[in-house]
PDB file of N, CA and C in Angstrom:
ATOM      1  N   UNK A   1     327.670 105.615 174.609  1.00  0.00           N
ATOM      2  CA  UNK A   1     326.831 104.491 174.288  1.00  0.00           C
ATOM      3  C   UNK A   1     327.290 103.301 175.110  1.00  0.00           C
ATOM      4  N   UNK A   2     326.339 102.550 175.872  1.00  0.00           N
ATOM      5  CA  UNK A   2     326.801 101.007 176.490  1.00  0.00           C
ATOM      6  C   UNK A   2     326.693  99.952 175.067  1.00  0.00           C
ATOM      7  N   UNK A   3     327.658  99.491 175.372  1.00  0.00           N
ATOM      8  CA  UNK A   3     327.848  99.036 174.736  1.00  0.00           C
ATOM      9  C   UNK A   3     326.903  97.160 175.069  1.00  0.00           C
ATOM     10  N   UNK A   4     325.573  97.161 174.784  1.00  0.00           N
ATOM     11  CA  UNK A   4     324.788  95.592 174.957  1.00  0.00           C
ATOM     12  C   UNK A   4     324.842  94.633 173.621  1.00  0.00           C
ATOM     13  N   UNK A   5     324.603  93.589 173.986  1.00  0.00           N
ATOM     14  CA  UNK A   5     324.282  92.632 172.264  1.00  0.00           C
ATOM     15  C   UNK A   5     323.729  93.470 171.629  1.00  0.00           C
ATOM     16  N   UNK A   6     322.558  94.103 172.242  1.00  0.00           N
ATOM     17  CA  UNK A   6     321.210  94.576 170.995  1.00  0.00           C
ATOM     18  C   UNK A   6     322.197  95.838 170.239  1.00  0.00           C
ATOM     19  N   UNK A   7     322.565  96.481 170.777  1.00  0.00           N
ATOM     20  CA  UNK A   7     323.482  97.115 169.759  1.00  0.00           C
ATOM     21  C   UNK A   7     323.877  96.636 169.165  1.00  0.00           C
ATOM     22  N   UNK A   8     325.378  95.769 169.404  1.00  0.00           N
ATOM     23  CA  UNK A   8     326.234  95.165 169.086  1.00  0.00           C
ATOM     24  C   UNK A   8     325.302  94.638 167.354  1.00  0.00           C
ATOM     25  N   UNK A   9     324.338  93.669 167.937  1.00  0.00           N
ATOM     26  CA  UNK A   9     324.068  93.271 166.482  1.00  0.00           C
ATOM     27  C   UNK A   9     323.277  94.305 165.683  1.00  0.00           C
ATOM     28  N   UNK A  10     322.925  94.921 166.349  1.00  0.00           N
ATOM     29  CA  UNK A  10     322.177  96.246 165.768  1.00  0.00           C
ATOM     30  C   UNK A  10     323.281  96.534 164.667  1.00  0.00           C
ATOM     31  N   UNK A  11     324.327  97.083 164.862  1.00  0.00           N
ATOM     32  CA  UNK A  11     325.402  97.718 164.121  1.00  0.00           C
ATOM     33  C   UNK A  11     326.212  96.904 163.330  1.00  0.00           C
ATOM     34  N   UNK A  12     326.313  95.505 163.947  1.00  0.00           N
ATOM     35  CA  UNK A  12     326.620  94.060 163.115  1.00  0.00           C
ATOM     36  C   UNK A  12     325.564  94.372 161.500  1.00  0.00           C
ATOM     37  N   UNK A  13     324.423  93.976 161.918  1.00  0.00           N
ATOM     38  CA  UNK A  13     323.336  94.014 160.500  1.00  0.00           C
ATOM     39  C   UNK A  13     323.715  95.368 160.050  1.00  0.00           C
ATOM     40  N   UNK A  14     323.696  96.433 160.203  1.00  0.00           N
ATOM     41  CA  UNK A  14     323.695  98.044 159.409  1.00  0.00           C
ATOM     42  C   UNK A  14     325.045  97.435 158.666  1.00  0.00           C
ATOM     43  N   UNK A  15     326.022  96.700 159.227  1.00  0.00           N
ATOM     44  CA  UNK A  15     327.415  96.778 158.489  1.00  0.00           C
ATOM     45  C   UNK A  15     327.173  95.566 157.266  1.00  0.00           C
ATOM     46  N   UNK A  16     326.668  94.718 157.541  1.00  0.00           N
ATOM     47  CA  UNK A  16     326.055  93.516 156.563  1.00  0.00           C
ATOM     48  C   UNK A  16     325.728  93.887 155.640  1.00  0.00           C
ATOM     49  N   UNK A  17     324.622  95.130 155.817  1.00  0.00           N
ATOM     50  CA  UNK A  17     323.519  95.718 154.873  1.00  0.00           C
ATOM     51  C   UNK A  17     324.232  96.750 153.843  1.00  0.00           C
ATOM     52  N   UNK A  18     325.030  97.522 154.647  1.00  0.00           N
ATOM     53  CA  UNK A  18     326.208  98.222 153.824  1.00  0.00           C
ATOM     54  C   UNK A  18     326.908  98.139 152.943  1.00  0.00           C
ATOM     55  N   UNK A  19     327.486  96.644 153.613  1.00  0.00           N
ATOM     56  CA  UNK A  19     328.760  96.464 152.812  1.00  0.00           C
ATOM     57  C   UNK A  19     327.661  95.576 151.405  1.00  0.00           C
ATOM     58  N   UNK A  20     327.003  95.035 151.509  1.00  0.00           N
ATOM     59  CA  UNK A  20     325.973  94.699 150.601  1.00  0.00           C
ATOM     60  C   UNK A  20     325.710  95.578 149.421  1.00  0.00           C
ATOM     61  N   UNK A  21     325.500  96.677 150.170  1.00  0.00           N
ATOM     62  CA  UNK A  21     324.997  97.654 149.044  1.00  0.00           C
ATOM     63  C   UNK A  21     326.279  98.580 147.993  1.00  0.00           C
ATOM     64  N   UNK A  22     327.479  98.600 149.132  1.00  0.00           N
ATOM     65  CA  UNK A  22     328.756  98.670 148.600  1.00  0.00           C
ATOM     66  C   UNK A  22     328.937  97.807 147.173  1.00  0.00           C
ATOM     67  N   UNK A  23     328.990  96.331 147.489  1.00  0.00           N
ATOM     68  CA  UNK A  23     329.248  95.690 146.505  1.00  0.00           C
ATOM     69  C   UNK A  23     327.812  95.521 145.263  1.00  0.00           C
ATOM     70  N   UNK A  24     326.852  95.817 145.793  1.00  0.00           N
ATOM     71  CA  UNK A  24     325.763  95.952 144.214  1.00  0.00           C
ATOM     72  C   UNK A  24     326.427  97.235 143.532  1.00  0.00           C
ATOM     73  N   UNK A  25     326.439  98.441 144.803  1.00  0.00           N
ATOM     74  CA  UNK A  25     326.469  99.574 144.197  1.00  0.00           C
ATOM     75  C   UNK A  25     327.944  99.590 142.852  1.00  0.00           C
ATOM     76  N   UNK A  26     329.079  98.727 143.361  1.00  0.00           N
ATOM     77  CA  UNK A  26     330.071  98.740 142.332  1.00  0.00           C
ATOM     78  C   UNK A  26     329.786  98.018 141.093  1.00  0.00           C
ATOM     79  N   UNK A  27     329.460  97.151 141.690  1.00  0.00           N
ATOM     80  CA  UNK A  27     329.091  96.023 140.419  1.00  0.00           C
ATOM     81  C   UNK A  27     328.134  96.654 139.201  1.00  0.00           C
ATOM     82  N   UNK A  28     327.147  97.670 139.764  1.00  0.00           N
ATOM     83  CA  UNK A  28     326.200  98.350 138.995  1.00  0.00           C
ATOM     84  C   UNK A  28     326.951  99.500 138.060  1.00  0.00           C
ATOM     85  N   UNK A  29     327.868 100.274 138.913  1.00  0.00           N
ATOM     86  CA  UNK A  29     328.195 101.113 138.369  1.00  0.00           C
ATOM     87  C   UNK A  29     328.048 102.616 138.757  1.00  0.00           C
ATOM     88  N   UNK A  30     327.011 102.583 140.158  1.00  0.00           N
ATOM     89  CA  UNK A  30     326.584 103.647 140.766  1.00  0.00           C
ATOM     90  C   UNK A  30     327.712 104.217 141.396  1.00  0.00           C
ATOM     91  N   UNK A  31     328.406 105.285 141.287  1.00  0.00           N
ATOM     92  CA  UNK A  31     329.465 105.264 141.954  1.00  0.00           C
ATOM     93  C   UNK A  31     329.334 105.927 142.987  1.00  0.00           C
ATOM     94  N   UNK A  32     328.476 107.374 142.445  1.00  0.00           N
ATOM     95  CA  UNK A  32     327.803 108.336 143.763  1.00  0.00           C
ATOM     96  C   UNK A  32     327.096 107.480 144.741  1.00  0.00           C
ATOM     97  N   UNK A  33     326.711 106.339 144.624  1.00  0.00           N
ATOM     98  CA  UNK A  33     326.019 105.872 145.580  1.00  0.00           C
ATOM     99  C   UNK A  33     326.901 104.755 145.990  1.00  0.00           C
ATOM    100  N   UNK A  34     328.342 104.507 145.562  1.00  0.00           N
ATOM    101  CA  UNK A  34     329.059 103.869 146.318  1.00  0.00           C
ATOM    102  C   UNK A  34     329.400 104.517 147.269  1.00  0.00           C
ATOM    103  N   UNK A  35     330.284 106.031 146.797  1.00  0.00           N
ATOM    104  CA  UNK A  35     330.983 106.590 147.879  1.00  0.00           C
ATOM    105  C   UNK A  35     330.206 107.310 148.771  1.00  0.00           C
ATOM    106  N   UNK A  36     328.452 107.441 148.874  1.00  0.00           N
ATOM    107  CA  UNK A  36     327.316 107.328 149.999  1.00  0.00           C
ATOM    108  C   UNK A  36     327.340 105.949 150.975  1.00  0.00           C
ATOM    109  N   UNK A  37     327.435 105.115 150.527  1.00  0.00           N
ATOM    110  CA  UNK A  37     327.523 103.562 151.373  1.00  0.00           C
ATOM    111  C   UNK A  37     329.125 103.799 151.997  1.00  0.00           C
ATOM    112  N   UNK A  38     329.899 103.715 151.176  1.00  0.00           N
ATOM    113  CA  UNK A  38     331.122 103.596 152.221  1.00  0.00           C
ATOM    114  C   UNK A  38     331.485 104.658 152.996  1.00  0.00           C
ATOM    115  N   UNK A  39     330.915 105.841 152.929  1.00  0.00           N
ATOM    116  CA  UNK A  39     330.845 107.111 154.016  1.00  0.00           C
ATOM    117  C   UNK A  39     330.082 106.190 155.275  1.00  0.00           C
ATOM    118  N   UNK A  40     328.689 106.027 154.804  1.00  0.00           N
ATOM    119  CA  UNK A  40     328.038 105.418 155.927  1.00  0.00           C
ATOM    120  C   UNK A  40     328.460 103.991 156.810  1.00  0.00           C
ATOM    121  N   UNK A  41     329.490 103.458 155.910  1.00  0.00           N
ATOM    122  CA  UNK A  41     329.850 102.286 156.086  1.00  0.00           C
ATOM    123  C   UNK A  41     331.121 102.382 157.233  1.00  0.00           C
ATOM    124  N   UNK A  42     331.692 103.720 156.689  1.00  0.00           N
ATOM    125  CA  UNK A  42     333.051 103.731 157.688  1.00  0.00           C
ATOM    126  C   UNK A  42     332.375 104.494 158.812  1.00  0.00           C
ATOM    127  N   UNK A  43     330.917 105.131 158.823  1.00  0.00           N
ATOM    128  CA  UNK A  43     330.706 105.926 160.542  1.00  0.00           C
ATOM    129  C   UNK A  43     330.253 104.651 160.907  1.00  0.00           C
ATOM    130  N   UNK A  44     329.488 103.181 160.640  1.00  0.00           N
ATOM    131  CA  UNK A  44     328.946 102.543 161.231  1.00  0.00           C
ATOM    132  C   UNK A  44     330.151 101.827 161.794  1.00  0.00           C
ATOM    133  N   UNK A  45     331.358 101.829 161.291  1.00  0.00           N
ATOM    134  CA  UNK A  45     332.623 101.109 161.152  1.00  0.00           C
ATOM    135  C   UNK A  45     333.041 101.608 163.032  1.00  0.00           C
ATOM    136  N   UNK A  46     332.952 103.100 162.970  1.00  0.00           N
ATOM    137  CA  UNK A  46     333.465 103.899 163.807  1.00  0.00           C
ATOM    138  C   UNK A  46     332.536 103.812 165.048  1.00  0.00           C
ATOM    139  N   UNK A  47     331.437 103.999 165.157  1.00  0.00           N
ATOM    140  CA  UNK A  47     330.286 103.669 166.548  1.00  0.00           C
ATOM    141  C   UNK A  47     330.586 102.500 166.456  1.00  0.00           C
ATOM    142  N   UNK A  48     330.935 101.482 165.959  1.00  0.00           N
ATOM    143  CA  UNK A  48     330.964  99.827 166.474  1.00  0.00           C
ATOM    144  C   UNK A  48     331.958  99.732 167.763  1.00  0.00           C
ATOM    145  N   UNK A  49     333.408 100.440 167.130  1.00  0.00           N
ATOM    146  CA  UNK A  49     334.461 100.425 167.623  1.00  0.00           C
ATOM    147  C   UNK A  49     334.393 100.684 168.848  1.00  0.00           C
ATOM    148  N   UNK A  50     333.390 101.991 168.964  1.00  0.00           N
ATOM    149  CA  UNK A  50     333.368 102.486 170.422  1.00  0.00           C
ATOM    150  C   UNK A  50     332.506 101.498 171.029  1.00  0.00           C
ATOM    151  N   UNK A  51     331.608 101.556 169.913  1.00  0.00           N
ATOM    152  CA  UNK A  51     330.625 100.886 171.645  1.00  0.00           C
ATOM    153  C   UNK A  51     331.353  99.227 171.694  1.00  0.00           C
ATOM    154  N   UNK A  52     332.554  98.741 171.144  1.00  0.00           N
ATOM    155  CA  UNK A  52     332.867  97.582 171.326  1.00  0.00           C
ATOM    156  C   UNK A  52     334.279  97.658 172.295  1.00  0.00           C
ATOM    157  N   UNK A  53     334.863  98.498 172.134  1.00  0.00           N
ATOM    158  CA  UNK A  53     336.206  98.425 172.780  1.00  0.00           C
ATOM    159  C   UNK A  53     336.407 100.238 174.010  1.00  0.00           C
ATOM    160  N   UNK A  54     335.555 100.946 174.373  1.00  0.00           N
ATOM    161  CA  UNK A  54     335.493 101.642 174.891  1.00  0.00           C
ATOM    162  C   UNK A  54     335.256 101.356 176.384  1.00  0.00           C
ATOM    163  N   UNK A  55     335.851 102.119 177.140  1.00  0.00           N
ATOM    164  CA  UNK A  55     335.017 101.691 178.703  1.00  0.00           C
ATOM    165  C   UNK A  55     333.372 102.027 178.512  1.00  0.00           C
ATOM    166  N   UNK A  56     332.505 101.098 179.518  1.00  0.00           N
ATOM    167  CA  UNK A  56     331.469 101.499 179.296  1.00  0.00           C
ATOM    168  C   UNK A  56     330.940 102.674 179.980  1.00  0.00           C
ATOM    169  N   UNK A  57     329.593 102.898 180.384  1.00  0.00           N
ATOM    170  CA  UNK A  57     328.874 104.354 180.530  1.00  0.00           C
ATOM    171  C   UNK A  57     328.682 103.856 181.821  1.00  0.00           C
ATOM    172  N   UNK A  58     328.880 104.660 182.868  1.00  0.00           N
ATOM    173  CA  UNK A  58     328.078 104.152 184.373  1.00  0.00           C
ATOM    174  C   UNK A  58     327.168 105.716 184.580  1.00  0.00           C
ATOM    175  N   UNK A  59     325.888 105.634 184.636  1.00  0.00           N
ATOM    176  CA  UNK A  59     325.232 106.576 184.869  1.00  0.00           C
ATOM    177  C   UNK A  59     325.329 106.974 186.522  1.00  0.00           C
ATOM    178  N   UNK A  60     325.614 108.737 186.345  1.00  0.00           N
ATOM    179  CA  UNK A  60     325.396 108.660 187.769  1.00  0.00           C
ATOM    180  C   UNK A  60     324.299 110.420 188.135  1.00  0.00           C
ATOM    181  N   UNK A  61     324.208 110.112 189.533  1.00  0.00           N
ATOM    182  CA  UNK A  61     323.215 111.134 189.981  1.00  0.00           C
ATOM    183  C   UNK A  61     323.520 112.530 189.171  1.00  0.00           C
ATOM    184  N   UNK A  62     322.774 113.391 189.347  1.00  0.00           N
ATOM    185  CA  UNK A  62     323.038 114.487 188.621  1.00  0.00           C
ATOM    186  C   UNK A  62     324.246 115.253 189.980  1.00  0.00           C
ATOM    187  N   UNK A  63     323.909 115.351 191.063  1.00  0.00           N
ATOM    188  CA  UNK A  63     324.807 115.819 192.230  1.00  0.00           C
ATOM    189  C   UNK A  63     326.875 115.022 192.075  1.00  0.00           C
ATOM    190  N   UNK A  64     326.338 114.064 191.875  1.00  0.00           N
ATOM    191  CA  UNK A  64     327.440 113.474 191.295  1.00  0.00           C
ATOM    192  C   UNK A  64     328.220 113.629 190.221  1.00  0.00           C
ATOM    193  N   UNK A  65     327.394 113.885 189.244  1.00  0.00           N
ATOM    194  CA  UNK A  65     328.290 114.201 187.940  1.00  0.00           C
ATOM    195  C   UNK A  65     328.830 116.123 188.302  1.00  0.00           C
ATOM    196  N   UNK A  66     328.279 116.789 188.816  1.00  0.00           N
ATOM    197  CA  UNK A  66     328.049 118.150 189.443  1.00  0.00           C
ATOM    198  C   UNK A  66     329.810 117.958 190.063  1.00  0.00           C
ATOM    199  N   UNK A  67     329.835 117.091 191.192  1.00  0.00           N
ATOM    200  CA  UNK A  67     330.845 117.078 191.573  1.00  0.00           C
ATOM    201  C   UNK A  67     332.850 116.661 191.281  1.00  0.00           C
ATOM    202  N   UNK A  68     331.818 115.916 190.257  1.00  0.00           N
ATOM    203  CA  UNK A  68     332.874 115.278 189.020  1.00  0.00           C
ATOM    204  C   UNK A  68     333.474 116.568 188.494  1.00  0.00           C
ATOM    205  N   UNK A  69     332.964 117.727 188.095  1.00  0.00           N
ATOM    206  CA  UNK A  69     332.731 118.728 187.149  1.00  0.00           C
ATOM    207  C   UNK A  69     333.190 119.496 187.388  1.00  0.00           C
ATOM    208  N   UNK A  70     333.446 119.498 189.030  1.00  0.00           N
ATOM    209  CA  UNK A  70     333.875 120.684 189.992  1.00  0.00           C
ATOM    210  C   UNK A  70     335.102 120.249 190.614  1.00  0.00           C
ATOM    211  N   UNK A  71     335.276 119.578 190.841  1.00  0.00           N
ATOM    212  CA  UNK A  71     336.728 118.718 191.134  1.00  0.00           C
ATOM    213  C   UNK A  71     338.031 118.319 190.725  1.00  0.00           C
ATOM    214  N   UNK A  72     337.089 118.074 188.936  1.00  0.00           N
ATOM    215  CA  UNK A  72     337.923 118.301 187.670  1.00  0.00           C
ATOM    216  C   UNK A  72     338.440 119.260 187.188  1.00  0.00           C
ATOM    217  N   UNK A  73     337.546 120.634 187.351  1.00  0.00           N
ATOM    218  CA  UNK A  73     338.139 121.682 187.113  1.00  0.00           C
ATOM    219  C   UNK A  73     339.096 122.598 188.119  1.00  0.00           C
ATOM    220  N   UNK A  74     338.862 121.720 189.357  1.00  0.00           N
ATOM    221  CA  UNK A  74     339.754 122.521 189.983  1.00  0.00           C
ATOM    222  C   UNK A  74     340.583 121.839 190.404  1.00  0.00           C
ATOM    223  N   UNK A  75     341.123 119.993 189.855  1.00  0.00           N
ATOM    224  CA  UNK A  75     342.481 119.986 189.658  1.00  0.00           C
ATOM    225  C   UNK A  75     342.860 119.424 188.863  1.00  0.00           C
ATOM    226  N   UNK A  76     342.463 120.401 187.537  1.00  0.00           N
ATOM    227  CA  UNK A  76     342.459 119.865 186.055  1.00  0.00           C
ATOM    228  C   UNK A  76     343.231 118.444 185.841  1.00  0.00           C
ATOM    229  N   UNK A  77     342.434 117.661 186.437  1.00  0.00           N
ATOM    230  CA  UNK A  77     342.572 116.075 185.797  1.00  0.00           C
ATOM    231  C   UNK A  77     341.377 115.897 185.294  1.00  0.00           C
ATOM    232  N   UNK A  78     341.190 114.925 183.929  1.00  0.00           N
ATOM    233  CA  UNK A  78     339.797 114.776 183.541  1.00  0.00           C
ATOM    234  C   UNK A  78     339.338 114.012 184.632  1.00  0.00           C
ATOM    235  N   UNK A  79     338.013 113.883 183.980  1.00  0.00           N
ATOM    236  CA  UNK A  79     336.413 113.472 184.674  1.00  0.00           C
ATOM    237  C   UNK A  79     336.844 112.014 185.419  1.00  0.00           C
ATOM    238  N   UNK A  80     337.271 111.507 184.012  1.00  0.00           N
ATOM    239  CA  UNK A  80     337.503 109.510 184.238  1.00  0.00           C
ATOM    240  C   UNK A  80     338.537 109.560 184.867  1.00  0.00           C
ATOM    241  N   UNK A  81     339.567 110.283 185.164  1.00  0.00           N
ATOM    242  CA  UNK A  81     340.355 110.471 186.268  1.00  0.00           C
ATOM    243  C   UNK A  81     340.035 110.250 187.920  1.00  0.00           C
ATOM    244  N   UNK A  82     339.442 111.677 188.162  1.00  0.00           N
ATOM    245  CA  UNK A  82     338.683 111.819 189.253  1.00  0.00           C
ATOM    246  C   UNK A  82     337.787 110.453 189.038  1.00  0.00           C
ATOM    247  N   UNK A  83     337.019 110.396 188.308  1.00  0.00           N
ATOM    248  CA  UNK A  83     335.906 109.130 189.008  1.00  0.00           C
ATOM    249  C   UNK A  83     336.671 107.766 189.140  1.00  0.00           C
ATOM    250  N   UNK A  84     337.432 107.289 188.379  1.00  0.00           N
ATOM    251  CA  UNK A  84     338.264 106.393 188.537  1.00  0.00           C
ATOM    252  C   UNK A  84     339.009 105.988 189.755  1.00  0.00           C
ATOM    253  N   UNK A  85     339.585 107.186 190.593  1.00  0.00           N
ATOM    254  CA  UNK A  85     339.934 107.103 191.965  1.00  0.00           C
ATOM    255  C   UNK A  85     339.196 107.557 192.784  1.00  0.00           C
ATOM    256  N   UNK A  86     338.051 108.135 192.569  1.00  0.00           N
ATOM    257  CA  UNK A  86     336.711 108.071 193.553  1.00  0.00           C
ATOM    258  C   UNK A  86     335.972 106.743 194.041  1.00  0.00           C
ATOM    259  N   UNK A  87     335.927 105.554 192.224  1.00  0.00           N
ATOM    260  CA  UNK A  87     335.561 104.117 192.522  1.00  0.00           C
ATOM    261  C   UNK A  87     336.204 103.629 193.077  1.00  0.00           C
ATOM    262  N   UNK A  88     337.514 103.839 192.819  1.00  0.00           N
ATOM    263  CA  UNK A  88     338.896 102.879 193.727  1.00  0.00           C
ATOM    264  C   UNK A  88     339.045 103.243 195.410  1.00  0.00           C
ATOM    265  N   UNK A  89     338.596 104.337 195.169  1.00  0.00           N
ATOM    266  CA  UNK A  89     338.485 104.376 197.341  1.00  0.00           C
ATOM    267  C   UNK A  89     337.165 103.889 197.596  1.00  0.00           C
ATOM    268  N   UNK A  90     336.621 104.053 197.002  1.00  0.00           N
ATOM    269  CA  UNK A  90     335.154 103.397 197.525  1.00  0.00           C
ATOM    270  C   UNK A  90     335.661 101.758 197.654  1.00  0.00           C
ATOM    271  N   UNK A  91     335.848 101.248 196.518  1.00  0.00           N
ATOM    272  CA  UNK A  91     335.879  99.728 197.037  1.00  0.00           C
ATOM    273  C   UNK A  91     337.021  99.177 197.534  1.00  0.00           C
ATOM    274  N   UNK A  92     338.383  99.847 197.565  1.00  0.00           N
ATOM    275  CA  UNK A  92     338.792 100.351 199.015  1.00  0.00           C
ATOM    276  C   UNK A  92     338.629  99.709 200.188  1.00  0.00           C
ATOM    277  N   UNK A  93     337.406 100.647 200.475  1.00  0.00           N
ATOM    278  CA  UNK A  93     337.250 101.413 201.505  1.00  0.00           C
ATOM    279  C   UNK A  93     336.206 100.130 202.401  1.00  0.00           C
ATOM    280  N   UNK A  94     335.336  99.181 200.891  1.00  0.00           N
ATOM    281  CA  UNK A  94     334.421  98.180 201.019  1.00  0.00           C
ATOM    282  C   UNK A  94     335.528  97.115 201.503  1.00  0.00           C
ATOM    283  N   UNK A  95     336.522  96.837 201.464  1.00  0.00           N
ATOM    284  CA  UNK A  95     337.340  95.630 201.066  1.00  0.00           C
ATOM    285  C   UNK A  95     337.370  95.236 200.493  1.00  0.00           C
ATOM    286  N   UNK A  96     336.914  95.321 198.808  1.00  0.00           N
ATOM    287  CA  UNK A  96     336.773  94.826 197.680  1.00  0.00           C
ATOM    288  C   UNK A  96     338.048  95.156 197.116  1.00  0.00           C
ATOM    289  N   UNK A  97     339.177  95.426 197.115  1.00  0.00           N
ATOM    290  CA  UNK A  97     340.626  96.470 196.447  1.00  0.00           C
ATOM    291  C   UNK A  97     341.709  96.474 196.936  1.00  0.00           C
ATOM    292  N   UNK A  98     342.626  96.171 196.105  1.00  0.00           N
ATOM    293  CA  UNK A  98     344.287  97.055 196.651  1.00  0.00           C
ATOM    294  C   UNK A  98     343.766  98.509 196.291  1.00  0.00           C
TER     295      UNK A  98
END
């Protein structure tokens, strides 16, 4: 997931709305439908995280990811490995880099 505002508050409000219903749901007495809200409350908890503190997504060609795939497996370093020092010689290579 990229992580944009529109998410960001996207998942901001779901957690608002949650924790909302958390606290009616106790106050009421519902309990099955507490521990439904705070299930949902801790995955919304968990996609925030990522899409807030994760590297983001760079989409790339399908030939590209192909090569990622093939490179990786044949010198078992992961993916973000290989692409990581694939970007770094590229800009490199631009003068953009140590």
């Amino acid at each position: 997931m990229t992580p944009t505002n529109t998410t960001r508050f996207l998942l901001a409000t779901s957690l608002v709305a949650l924790a909302i219903g958390l606290i009616d749901a106790a106050v009421g007495g519902e309990w099955d439908l507490f521990v439904v809200m705070a299930i949902a409350f801790a995955g919304v908890v968990a996609v925030y995280g990522r899409a807030s503190w994760h590297r983001p997504a760079v989409p790339l060609r399908a030939d590209l990811t192909s090569w990622l795939r093939e490179r990786s497996a044949a010198t078992g370093e992961p993916m973000g490995a290989v692409a990581d020092r694939a970007v770094a010689t590229y800009q490199r290579d631009l003068g953009g880099g140590s």
